[in-house]
PDB file of N, CA and C in Angstrom:
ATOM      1  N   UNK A   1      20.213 -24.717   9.681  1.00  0.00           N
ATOM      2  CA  UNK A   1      19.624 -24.091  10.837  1.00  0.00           C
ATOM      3  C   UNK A   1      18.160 -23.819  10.519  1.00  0.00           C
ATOM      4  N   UNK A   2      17.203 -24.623  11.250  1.00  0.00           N
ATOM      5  CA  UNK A   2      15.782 -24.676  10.930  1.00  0.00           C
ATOM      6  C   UNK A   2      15.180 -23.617  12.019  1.00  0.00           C
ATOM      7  N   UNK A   3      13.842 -24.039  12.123  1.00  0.00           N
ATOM      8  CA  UNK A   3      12.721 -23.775  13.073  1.00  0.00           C
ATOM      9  C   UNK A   3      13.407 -23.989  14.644  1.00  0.00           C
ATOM     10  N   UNK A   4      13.188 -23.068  15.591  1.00  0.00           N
ATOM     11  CA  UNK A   4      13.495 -24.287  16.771  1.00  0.00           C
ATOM     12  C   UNK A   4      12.656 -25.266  17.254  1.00  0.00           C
ATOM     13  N   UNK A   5      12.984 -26.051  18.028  1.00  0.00           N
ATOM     14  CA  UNK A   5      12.212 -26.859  18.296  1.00  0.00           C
ATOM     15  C   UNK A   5      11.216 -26.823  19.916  1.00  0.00           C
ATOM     16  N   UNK A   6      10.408 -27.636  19.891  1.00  0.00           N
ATOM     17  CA  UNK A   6      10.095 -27.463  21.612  1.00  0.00           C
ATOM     18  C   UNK A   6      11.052 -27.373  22.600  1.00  0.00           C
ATOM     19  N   UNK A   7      12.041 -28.209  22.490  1.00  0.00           N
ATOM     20  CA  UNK A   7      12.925 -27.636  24.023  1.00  0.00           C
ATOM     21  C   UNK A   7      13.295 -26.161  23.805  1.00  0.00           C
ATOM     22  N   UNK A   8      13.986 -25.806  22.676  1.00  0.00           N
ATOM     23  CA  UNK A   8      14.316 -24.547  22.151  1.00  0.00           C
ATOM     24  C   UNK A   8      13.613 -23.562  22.837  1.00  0.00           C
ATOM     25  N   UNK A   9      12.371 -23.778  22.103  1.00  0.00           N
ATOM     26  CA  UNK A   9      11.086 -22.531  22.671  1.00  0.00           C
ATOM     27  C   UNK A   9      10.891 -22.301  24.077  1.00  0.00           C
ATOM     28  N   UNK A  10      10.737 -23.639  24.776  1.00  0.00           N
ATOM     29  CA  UNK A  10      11.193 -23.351  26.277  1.00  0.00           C
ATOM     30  C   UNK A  10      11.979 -22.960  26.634  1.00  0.00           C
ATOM     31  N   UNK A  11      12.933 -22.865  26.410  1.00  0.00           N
ATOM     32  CA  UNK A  11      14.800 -22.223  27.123  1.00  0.00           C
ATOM     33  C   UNK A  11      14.305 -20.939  26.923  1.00  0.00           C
ATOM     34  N   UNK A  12      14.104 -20.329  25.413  1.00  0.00           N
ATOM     35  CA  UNK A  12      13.770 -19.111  24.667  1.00  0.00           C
ATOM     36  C   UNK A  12      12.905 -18.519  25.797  1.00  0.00           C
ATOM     37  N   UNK A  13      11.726 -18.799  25.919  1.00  0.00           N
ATOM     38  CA  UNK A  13      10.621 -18.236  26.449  1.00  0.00           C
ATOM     39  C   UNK A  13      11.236 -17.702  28.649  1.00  0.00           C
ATOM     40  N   UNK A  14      11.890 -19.134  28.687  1.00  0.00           N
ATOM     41  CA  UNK A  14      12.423 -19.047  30.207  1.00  0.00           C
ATOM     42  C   UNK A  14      13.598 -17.901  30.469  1.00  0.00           C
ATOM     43  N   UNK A  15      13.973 -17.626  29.056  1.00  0.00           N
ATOM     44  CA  UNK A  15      14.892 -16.805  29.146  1.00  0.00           C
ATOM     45  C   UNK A  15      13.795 -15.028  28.979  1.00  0.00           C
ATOM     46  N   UNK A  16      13.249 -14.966  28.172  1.00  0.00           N
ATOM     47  CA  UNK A  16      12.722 -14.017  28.443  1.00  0.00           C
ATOM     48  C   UNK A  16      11.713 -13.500  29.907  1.00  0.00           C
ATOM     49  N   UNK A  17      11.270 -14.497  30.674  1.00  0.00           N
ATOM     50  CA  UNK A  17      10.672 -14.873  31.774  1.00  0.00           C
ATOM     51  C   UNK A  17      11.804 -13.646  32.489  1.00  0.00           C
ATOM     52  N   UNK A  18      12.944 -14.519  32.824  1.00  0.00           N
ATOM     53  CA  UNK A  18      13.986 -13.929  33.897  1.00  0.00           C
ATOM     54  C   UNK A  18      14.437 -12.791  33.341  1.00  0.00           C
ATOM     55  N   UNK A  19      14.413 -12.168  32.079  1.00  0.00           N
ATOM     56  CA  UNK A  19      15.082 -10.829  31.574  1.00  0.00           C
ATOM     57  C   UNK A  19      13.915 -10.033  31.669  1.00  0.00           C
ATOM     58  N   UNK A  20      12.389 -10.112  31.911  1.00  0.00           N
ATOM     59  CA  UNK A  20      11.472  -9.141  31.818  1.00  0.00           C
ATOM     60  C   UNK A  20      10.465  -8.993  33.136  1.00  0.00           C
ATOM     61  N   UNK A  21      10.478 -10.577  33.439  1.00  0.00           N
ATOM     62  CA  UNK A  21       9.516 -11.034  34.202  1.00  0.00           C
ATOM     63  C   UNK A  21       8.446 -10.996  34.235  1.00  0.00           C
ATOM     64  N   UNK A  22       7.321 -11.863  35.067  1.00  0.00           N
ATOM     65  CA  UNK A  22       6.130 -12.095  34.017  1.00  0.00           C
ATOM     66  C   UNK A  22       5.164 -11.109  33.994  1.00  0.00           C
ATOM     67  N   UNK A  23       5.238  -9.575  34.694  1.00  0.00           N
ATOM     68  CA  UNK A  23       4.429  -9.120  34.702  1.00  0.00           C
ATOM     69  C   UNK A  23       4.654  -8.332  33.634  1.00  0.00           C
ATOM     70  N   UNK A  24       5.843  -7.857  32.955  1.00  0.00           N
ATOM     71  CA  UNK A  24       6.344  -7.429  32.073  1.00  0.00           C
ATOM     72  C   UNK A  24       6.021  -7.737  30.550  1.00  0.00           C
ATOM     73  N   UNK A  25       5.958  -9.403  30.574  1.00  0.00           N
ATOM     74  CA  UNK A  25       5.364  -9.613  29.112  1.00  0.00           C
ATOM     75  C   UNK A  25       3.727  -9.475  29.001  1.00  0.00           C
ATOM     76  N   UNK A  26       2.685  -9.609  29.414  1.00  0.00           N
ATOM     77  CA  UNK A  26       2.159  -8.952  28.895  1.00  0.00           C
ATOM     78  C   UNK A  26       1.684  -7.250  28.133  1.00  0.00           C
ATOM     79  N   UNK A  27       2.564  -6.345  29.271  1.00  0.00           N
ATOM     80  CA  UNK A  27       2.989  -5.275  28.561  1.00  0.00           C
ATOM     81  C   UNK A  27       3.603  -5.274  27.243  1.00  0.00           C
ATOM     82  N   UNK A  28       4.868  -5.990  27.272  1.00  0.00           N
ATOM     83  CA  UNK A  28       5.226  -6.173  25.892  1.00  0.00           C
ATOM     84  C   UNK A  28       4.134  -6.246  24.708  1.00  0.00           C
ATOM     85  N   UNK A  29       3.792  -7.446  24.840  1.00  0.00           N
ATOM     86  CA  UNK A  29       3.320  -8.380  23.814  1.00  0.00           C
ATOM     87  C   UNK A  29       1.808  -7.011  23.831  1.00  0.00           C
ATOM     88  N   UNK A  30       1.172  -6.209  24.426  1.00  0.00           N
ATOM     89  CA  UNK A  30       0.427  -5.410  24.181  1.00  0.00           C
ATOM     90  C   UNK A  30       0.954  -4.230  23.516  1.00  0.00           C
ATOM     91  N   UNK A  31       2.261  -3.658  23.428  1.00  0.00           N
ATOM     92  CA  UNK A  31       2.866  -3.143  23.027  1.00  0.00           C
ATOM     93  C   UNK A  31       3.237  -3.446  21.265  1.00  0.00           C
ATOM     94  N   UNK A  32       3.686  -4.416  21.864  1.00  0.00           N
ATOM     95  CA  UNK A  32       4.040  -5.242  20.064  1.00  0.00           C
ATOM     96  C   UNK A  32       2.719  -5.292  19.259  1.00  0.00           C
ATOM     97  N   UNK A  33       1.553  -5.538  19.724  1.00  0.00           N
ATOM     98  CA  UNK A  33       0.507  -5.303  18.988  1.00  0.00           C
ATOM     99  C   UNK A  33      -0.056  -4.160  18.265  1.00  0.00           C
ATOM    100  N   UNK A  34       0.058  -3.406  19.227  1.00  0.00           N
ATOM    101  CA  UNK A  34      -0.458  -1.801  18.909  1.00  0.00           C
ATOM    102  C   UNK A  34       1.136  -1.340  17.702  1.00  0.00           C
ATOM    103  N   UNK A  35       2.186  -1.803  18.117  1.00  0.00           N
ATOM    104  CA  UNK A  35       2.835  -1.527  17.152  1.00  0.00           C
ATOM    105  C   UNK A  35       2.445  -1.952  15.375  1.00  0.00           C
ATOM    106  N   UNK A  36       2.351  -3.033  15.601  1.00  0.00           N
ATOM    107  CA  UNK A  36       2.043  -4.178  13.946  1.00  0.00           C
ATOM    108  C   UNK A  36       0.442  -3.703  13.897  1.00  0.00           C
ATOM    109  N   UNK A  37      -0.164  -2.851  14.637  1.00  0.00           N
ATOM    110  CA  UNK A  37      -1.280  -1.945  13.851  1.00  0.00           C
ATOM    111  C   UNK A  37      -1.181  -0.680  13.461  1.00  0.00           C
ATOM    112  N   UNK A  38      -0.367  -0.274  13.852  1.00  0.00           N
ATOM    113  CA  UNK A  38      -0.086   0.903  13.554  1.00  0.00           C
ATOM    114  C   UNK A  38       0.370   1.077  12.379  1.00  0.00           C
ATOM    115  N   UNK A  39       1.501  -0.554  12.286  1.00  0.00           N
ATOM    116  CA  UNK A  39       2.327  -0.323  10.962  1.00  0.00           C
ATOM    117  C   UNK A  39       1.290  -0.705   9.875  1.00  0.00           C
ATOM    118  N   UNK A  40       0.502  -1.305  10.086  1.00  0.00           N
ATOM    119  CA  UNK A  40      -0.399  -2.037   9.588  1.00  0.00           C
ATOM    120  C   UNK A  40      -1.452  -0.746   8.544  1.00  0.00           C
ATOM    121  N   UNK A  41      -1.534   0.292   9.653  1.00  0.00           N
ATOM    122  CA  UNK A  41      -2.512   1.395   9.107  1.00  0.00           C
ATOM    123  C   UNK A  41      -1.706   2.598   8.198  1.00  0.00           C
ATOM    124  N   UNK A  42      -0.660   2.470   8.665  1.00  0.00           N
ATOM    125  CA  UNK A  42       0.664   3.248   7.744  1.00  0.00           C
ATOM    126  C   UNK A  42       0.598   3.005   6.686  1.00  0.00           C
ATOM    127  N   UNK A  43       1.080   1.756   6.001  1.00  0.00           N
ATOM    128  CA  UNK A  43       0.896   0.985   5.064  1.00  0.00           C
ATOM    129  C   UNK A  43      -0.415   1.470   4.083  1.00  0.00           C
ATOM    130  N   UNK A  44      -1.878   1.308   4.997  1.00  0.00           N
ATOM    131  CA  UNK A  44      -2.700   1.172   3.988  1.00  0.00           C
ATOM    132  C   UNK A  44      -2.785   2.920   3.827  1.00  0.00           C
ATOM    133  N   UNK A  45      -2.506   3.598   4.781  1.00  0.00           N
ATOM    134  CA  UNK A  45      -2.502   5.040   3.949  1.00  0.00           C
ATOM    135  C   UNK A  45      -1.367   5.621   3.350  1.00  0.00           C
ATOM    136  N   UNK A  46      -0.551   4.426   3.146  1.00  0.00           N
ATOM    137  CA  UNK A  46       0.745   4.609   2.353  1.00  0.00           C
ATOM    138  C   UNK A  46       0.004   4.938   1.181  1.00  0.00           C
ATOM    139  N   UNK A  47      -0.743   3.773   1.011  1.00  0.00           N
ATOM    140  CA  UNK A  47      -1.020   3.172  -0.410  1.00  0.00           C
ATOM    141  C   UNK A  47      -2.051   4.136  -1.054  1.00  0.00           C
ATOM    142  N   UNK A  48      -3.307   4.660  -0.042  1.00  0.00           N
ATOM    143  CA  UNK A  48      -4.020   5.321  -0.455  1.00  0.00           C
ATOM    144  C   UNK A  48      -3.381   6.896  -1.126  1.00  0.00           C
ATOM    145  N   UNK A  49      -2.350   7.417  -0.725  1.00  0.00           N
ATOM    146  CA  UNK A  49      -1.558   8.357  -0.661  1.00  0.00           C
ATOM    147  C   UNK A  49      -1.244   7.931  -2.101  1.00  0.00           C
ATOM    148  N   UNK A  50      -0.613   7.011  -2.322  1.00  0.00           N
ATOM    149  CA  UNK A  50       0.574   6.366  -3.944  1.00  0.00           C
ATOM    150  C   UNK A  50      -0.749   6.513  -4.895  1.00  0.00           C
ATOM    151  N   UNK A  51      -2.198   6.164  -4.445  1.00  0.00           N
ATOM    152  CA  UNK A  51      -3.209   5.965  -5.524  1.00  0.00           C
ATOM    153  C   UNK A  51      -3.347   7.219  -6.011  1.00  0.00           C
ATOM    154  N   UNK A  52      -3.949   8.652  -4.938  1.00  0.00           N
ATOM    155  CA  UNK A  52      -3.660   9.792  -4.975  1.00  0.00           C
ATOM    156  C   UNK A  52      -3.015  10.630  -6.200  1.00  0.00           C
ATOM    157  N   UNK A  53      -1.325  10.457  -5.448  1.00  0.00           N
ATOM    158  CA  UNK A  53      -0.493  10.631  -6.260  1.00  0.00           C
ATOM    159  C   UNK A  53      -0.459  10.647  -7.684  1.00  0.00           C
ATOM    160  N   UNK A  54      -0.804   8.791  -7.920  1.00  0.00           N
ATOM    161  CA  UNK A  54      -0.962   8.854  -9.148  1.00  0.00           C
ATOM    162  C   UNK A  54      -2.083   9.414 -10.033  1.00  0.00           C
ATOM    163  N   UNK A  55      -3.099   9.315  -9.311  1.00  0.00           N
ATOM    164  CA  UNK A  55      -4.376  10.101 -10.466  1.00  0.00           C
ATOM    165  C   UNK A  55      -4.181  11.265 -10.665  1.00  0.00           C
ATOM    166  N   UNK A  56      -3.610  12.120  -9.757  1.00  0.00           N
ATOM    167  CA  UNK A  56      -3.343  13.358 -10.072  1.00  0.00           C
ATOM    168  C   UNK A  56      -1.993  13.342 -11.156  1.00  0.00           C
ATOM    169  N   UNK A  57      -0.617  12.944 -11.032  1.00  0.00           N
ATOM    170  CA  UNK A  57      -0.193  12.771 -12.314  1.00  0.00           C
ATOM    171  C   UNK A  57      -0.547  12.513 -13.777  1.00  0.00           C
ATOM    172  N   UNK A  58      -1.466  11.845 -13.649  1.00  0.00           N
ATOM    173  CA  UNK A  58      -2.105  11.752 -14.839  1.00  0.00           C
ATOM    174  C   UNK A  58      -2.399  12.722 -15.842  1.00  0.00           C
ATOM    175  N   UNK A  59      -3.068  13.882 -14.389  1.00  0.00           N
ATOM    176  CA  UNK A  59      -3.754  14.718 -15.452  1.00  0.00           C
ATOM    177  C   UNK A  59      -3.259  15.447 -16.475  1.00  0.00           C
ATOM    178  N   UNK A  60      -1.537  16.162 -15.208  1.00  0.00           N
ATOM    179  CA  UNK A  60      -1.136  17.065 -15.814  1.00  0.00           C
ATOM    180  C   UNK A  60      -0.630  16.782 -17.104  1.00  0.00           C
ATOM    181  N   UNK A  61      -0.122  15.143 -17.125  1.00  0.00           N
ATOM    182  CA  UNK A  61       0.157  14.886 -18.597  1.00  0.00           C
ATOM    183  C   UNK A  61      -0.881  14.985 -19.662  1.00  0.00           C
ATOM    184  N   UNK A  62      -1.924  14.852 -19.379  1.00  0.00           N
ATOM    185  CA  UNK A  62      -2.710  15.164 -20.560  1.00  0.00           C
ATOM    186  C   UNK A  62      -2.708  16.628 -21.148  1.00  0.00           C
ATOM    187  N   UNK A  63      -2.776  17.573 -20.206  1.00  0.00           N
ATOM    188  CA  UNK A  63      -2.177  19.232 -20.553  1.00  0.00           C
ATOM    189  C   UNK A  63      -1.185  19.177 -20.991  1.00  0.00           C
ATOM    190  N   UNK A  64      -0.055  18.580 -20.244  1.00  0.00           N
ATOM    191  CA  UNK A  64       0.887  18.964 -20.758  1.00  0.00           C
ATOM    192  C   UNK A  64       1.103  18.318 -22.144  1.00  0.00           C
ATOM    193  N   UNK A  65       0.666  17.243 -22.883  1.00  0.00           N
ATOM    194  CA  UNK A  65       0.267  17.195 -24.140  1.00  0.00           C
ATOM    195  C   UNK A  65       0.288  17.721 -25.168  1.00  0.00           C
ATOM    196  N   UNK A  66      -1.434  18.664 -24.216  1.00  0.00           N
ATOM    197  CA  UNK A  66      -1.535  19.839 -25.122  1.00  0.00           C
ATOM    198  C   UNK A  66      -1.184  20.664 -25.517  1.00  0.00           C
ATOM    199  N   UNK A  67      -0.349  20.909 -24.153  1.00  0.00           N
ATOM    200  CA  UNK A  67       0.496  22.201 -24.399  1.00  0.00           C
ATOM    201  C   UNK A  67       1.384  22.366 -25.550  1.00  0.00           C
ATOM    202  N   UNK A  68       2.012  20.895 -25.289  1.00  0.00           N
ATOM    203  CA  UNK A  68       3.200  20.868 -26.322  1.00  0.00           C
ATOM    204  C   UNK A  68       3.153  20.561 -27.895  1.00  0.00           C
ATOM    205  N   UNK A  69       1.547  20.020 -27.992  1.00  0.00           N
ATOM    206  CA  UNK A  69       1.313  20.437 -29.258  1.00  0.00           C
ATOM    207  C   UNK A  69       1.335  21.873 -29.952  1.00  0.00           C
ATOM    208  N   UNK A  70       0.377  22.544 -29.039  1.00  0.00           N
ATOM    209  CA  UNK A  70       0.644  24.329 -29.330  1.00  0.00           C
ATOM    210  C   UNK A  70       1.839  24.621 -29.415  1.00  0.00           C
ATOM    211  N   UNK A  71       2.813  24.347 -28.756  1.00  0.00           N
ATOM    212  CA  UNK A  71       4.258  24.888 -28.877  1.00  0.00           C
ATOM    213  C   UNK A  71       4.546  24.428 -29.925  1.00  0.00           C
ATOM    214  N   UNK A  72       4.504  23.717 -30.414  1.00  0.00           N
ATOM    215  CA  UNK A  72       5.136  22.842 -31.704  1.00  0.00           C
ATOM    216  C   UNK A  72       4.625  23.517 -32.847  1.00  0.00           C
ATOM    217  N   UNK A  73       3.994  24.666 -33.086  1.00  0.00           N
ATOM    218  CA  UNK A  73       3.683  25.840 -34.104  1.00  0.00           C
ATOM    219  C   UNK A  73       5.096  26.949 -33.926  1.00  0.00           C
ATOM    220  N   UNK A  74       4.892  26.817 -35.760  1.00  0.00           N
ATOM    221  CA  UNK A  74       5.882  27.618 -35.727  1.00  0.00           C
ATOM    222  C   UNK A  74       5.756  29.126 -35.053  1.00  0.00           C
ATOM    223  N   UNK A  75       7.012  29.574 -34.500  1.00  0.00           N
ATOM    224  CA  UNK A  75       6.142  30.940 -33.932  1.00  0.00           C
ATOM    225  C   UNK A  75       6.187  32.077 -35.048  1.00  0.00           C
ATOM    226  N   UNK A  76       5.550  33.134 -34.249  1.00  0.00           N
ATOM    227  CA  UNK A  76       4.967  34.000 -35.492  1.00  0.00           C
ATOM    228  C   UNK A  76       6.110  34.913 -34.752  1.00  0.00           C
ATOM    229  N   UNK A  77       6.347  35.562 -35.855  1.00  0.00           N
ATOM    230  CA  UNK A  77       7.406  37.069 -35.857  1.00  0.00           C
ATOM    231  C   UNK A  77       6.361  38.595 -36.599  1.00  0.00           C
ATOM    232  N   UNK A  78       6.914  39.093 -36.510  1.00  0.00           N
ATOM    233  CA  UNK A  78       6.396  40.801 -37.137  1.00  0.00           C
ATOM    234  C   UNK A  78       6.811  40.836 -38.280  1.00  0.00           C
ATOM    235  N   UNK A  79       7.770  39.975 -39.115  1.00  0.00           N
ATOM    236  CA  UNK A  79       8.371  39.835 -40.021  1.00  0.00           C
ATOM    237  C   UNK A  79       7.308  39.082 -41.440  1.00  0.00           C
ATOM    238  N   UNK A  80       6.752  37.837 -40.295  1.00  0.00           N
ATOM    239  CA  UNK A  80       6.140  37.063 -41.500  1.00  0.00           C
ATOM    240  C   UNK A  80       5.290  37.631 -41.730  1.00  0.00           C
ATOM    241  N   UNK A  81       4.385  39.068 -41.378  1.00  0.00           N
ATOM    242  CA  UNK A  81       3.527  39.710 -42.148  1.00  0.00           C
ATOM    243  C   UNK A  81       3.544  40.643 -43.050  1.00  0.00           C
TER     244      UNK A  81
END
């Protein structure tokens, strides 16, 4: 089961003709556009969002690093003096 072919696309298209009628598809098809931009702009502030995200993760690992070097001293008691 491929591509359809030209008769295909005609039946296809004649069929949407009589289910919408023609004043209807251009609404659509203006519709469908503004949709696949929208998704389009989602996307790229998906991404800007994930870049975000990640630089700020970064940092805290570097503190938290540090932190855990300091912890890694033995602790002091009232005892060891």
């Amino acid at each position: 089961m491929g591509m359809p072919g030209g008769q295909e696309l005609l039946i296809i298209l004649a069929i949407v003709v009589l289910l919408f009628g023609a004043k209807k598809i251009p609404e659509l098809a203006k519709g469908l556009g503004k949709g696949i931009k929208n998704f389009k702009a989602e996307m790229k502030n998906d991404d800007e969002e994930e870049e975000i995200k990640t630089a700020s993760a970064e940092t805290p690992k570097k503190v938290e690093s540090e932190k855990e070097t300091t912890s890694k001293e033995a602790p002091k008691t009232t005892e060891q003096a």
